[in-house]
Structure formats: structure tokens, C-alpha cells
C-alpha atoms as a PDB file:
ATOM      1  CA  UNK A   1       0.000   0.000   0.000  1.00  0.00           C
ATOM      2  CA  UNK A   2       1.513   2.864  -0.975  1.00  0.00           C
ATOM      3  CA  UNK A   3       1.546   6.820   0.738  1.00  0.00           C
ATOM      4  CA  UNK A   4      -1.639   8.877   0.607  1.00  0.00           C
ATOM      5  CA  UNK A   5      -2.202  12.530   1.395  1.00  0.00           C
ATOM      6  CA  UNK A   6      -5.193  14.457   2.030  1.00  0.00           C
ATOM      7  CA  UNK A   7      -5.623  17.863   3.797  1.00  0.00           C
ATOM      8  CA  UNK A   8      -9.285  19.319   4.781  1.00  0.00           C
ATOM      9  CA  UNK A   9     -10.079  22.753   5.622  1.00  0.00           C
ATOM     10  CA  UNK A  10     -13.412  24.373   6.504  1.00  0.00           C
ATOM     11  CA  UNK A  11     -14.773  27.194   4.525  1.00  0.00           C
ATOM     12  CA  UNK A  12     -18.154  27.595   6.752  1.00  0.00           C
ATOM     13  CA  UNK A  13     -20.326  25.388   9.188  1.00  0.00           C
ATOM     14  CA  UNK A  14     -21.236  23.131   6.100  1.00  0.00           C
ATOM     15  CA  UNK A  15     -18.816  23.385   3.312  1.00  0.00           C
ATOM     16  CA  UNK A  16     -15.120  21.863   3.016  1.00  0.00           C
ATOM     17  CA  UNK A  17     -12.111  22.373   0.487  1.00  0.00           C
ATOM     18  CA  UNK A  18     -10.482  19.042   0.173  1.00  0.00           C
ATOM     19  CA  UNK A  19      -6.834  18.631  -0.870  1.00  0.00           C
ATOM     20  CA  UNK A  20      -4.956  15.727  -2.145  1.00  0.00           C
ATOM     21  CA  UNK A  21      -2.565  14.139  -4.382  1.00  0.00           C
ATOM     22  CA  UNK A  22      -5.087  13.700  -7.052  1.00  0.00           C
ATOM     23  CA  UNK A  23      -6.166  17.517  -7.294  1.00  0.00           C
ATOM     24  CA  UNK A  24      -8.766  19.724  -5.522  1.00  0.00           C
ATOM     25  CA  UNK A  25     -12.312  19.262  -4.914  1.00  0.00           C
ATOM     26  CA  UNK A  26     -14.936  21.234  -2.261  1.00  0.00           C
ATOM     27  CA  UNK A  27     -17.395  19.383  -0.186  1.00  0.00           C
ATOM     28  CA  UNK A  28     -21.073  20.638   0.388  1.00  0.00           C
ATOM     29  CA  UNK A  29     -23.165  18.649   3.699  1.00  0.00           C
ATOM     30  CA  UNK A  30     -26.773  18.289   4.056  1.00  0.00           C
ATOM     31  CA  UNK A  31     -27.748  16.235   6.752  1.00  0.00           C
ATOM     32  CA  UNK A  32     -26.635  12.987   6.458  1.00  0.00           C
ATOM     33  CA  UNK A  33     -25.375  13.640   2.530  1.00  0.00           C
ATOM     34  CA  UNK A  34     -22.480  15.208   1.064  1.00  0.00           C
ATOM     35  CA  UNK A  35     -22.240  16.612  -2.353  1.00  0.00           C
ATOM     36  CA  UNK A  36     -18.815  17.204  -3.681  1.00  0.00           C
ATOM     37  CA  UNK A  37     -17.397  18.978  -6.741  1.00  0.00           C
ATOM     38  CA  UNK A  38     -16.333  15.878  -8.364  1.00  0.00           C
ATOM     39  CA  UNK A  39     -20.089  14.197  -8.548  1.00  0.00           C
ATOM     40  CA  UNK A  40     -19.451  11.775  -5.942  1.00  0.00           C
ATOM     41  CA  UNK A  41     -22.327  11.749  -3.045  1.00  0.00           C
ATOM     42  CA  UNK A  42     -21.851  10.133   0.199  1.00  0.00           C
ATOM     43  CA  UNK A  43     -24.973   9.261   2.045  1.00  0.00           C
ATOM     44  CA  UNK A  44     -24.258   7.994   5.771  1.00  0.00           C
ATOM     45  CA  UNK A  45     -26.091   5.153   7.212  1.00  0.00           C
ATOM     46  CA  UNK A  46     -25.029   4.875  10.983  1.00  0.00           C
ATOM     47  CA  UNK A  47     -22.374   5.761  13.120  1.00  0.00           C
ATOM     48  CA  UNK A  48     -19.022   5.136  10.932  1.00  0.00           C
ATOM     49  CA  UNK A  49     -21.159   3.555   8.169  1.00  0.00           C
ATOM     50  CA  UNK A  50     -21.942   5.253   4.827  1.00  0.00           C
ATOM     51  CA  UNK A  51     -22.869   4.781   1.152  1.00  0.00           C
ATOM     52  CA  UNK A  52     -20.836   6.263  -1.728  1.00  0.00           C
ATOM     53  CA  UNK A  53     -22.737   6.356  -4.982  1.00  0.00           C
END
């Protein structure tokens, strides 16, 4: 397994600028989903448990 990186920083009570190796994408929450610049949504199920689509 190689080396990741990945450095988040908060822009406001529900938004995020992510930073990583492969580029940089913001984050937008609403309740239990998160949007993010890239397309991908995130929908969380339980406590440490969640659905990427």
C-alpha cells in the first residue's frame, strides 16, 4: 500500500475544500449527505457507516 495525502479545511459550518494528491475538490453537507465537486455523493447510514454512490 503505498503513501496517501489528504488535507481538509473548513470554509463555513457546512462546506469543506479538500486537498490531495489527485487535485482539488470542495465538499457541500446536508444532513446525512455530502455533495462534492467531483459528482461523488456520500450518504451515511449509521455511526461510521456510509454509502458512496
Amino acid at each position: 500500500m503505498g503513501l496517501s495525502f489528504r488535507k481538509t479545511m473548513k470554509l463555513g459550518k457546512k462546506t469543506r475544500l479538500n486537498v490531495s494528491k489527485s487535485g482539488i475538490s470542495a465538499s457541500r453537507k446536508a444532513g446525512p449527505i455530502t455533495v462534492n465537486s467531483r459528482g461523488r455523493v456520500t450518504i451515511r447510514l449509521g455511526k461510521g457507516i456510509s454509502w458512496r454512490l
